[in-house]
C-alpha atoms as a PDB file:
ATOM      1  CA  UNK A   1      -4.902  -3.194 -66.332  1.00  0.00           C
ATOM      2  CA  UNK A   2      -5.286  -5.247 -63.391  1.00  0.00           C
ATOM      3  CA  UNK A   3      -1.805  -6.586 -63.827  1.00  0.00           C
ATOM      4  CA  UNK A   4      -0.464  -3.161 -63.984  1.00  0.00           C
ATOM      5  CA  UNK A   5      -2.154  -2.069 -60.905  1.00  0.00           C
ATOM      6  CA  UNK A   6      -0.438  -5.268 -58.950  1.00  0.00           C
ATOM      7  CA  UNK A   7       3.148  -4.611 -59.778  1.00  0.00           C
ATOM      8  CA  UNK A   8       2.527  -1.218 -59.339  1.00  0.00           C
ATOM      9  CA  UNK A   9       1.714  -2.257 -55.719  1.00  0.00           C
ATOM     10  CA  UNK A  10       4.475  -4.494 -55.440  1.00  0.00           C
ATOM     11  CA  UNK A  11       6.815  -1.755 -56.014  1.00  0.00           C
ATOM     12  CA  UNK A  12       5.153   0.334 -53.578  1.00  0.00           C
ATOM     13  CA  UNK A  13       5.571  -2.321 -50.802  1.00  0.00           C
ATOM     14  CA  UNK A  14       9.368  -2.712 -52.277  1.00  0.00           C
ATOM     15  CA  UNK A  15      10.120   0.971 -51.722  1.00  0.00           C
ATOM     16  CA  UNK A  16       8.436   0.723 -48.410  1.00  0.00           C
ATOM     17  CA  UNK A  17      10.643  -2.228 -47.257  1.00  0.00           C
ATOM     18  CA  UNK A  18      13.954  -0.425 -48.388  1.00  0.00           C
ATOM     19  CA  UNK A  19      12.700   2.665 -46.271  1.00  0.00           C
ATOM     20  CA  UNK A  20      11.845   0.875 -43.039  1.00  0.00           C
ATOM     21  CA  UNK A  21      15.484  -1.420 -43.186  1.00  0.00           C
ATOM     22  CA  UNK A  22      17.352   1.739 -44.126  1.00  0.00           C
ATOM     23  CA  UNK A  23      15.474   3.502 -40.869  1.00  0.00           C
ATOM     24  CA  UNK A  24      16.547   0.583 -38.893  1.00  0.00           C
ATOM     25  CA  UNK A  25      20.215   0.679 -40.082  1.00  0.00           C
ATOM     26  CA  UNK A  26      20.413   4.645 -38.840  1.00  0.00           C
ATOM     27  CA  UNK A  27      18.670   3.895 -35.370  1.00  0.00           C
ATOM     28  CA  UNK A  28      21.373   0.851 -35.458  1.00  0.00           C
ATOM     29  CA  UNK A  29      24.590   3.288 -35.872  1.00  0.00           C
ATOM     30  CA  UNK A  30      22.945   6.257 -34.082  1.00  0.00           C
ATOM     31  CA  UNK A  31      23.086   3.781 -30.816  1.00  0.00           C
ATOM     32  CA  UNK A  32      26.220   2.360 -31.526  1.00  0.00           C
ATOM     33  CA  UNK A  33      27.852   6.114 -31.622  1.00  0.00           C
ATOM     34  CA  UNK A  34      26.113   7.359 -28.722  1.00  0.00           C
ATOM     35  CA  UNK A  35      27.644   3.834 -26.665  1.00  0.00           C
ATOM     36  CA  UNK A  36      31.036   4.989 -27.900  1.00  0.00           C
ATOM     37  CA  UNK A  37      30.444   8.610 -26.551  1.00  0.00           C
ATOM     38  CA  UNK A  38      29.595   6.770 -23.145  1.00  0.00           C
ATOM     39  CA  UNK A  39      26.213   8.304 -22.906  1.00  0.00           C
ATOM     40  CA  UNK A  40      24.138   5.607 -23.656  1.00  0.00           C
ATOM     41  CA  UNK A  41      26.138   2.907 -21.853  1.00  0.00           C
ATOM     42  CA  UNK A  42      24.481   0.693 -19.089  1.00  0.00           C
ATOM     43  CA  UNK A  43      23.881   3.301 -15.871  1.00  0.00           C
ATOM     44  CA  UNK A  44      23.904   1.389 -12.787  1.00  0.00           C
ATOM     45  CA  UNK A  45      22.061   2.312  -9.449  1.00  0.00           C
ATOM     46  CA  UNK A  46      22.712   0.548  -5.981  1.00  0.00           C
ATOM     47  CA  UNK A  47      20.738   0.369  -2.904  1.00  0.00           C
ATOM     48  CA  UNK A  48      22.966   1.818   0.360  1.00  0.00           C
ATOM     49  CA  UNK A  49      22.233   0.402   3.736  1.00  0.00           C
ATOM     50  CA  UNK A  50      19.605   2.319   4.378  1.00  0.00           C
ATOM     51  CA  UNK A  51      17.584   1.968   1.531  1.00  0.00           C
ATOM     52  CA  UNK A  52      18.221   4.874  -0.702  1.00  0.00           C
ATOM     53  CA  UNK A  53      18.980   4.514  -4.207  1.00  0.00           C
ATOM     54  CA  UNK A  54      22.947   5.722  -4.957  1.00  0.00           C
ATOM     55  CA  UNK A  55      25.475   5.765  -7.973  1.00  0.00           C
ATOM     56  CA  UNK A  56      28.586   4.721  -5.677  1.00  0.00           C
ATOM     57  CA  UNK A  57      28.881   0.732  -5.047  1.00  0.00           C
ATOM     58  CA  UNK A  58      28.524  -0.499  -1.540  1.00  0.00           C
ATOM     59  CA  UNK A  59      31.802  -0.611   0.498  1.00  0.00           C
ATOM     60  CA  UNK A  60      32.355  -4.313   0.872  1.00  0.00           C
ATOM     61  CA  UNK A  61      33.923  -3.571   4.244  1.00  0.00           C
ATOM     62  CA  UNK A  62      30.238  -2.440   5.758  1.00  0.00           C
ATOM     63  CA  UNK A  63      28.864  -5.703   4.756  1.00  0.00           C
ATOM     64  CA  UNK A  64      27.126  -7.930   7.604  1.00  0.00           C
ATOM     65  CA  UNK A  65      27.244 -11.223   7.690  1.00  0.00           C
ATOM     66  CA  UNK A  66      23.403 -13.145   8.262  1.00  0.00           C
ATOM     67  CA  UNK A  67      22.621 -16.284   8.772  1.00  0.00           C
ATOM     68  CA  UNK A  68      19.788 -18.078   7.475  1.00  0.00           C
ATOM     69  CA  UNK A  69      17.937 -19.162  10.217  1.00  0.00           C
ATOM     70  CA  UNK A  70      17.699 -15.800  11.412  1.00  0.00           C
ATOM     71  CA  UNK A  71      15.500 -14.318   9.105  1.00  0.00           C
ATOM     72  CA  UNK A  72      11.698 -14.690  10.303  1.00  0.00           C
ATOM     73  CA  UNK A  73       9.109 -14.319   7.760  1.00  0.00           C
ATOM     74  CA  UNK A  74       5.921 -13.579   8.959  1.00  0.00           C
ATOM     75  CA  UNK A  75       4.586 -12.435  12.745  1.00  0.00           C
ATOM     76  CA  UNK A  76       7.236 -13.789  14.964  1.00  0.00           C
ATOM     77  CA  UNK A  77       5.319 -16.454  17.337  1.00  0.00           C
ATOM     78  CA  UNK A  78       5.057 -15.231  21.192  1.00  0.00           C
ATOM     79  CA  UNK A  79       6.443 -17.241  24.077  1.00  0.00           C
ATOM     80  CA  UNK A  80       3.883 -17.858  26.580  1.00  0.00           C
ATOM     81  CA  UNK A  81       5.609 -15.220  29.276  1.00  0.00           C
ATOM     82  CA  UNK A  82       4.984 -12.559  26.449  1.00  0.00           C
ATOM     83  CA  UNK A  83       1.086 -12.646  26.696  1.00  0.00           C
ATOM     84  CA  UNK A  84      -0.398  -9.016  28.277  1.00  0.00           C
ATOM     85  CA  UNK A  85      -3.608  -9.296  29.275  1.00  0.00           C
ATOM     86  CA  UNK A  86      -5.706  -7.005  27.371  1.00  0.00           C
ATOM     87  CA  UNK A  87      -9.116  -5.892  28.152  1.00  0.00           C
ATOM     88  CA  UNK A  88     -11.522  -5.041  25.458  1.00  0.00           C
ATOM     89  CA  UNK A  89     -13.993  -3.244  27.928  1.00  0.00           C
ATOM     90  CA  UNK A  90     -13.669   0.577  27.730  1.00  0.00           C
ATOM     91  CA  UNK A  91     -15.558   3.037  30.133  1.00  0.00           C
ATOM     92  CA  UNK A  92     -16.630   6.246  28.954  1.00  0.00           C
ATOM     93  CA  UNK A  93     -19.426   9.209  28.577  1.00  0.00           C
ATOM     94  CA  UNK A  94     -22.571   9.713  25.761  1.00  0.00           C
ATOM     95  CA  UNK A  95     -21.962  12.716  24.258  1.00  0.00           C
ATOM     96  CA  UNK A  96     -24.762  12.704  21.787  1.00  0.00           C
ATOM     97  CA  UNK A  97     -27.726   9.372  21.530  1.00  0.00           C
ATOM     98  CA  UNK A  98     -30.894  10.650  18.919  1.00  0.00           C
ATOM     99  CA  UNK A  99     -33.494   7.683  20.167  1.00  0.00           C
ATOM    100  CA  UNK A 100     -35.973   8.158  17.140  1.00  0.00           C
ATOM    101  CA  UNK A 101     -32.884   7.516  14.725  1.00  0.00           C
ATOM    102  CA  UNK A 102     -31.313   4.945  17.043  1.00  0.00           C
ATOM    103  CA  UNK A 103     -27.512   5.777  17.075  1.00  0.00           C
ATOM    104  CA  UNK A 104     -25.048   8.281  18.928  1.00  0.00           C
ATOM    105  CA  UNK A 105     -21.592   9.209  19.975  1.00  0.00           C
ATOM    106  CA  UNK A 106     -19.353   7.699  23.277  1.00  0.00           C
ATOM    107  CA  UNK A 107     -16.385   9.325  24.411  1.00  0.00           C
ATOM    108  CA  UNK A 108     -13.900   7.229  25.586  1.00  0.00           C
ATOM    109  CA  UNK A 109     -12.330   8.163  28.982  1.00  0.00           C
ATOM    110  CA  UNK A 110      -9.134   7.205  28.303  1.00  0.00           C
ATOM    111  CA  UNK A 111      -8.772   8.567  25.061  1.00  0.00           C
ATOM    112  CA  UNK A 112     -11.310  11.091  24.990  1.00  0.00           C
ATOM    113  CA  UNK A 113     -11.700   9.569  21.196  1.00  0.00           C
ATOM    114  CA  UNK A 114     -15.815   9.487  19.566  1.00  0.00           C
ATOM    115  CA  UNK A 115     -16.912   6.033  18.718  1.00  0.00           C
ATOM    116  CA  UNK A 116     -20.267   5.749  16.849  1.00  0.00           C
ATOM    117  CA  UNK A 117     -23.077   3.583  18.382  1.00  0.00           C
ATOM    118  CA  UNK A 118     -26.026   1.855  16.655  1.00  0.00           C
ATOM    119  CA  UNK A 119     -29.166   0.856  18.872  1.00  0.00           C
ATOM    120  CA  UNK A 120     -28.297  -2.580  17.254  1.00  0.00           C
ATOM    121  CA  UNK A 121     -24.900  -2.735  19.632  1.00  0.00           C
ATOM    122  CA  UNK A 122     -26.689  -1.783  22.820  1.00  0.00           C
ATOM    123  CA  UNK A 123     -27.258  -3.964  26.074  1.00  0.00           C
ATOM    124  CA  UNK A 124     -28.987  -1.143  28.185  1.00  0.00           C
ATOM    125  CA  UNK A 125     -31.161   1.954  27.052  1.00  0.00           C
ATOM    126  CA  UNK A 126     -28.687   4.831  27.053  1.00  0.00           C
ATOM    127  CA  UNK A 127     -28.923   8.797  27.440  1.00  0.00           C
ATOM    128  CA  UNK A 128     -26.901  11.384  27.168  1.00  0.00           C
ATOM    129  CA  UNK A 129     -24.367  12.268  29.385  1.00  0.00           C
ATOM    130  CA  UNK A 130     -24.663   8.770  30.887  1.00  0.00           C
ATOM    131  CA  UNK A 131     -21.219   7.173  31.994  1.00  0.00           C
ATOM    132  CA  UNK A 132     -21.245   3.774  30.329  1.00  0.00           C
ATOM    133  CA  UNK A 133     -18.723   0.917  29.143  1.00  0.00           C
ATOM    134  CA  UNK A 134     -18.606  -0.377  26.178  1.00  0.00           C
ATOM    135  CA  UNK A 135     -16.335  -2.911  23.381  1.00  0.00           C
ATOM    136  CA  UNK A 136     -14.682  -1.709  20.259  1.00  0.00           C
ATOM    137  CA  UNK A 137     -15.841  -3.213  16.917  1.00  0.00           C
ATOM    138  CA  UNK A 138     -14.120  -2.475  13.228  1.00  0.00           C
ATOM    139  CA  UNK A 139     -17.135  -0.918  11.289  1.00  0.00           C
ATOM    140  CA  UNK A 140     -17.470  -0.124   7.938  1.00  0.00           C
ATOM    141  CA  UNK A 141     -16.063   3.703   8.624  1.00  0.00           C
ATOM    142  CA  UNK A 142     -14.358   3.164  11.597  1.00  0.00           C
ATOM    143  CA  UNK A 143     -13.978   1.737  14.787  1.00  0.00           C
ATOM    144  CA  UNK A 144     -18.184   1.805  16.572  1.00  0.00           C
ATOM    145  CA  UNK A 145     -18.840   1.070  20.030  1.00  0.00           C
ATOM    146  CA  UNK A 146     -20.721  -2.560  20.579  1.00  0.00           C
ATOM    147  CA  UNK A 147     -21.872  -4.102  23.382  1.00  0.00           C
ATOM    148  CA  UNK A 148     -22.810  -0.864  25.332  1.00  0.00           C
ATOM    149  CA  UNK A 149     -23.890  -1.088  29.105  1.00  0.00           C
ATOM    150  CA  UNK A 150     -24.716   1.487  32.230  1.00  0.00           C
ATOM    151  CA  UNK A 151     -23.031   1.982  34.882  1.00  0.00           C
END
């Protein structure tokens, strides 16, 4: 019985390899046909000069010629007459300072933008409506105002 059973398996794998190879030989001649229609051929996409994906070929007439030494990878390095002076002091008004909490809002006068303040960044007490100056620091929301003085 046992022996019966395993053949009877064997055949079962047999029939099972004939299906999948015959199911492979199809696919095989259903993409072959489909080539010859021209529908499933190789579909090529170029890039124009601008960036935007197109099915004509670039106009070899429009090409530019660059050299190799030209191309700067990276931030480009600054001469020394290209250095602005920037100042990192801002001026401007508190619009809102809760002392129990121990943070508040600065407008900027430039800008009129908020910047948050933390009692941690402050050099003098502050108040509201008090005209002060202060730096910008990244924080973990935004930009906060640090090193916060009268004026």
């Amino acid at each position: 019985m046992a022996k019966s059973q395993q053949t009877f398996n064997k055949t079962e794998k047999e029939k099972k390899r004939l299906k999948k190879r015959e199911e492979k030989q199809k696919k095989k001649e259903a993409r072959k046909a489909a080539a010859k229609e021209g529908g499933g051929g190789i579909q090529f996409a170029y890039v124009d000069q601008f960036g935007n994906l197109t099915d004509t070929p670039p106009d070899p007439a429009d090409r530019v010629q660059i050299e190799a030494e030209d191309i700067v990878l990276g931030i480009p390095k600054k001469e020394e007459g290209d250095r602005e002076e920037f100042d990192p002091t801002r001026t401007g008004k508190v619009s809102f300072f809760d002392t129990s909490k121990g943070f508040g809002f600065i407008i900027d006068a430039d800008t009129q933008e908020k910047y948050f303040t933390h009692v941690s960044g402050l050099i003098d007490e502050i108040a509201e409506n008090d005209k002060v100056s202060f730096e910008l620091e990244k924080g973990m929301k935004g930009m906060n105002a640090v090193r916060v003085k009268k004026i």
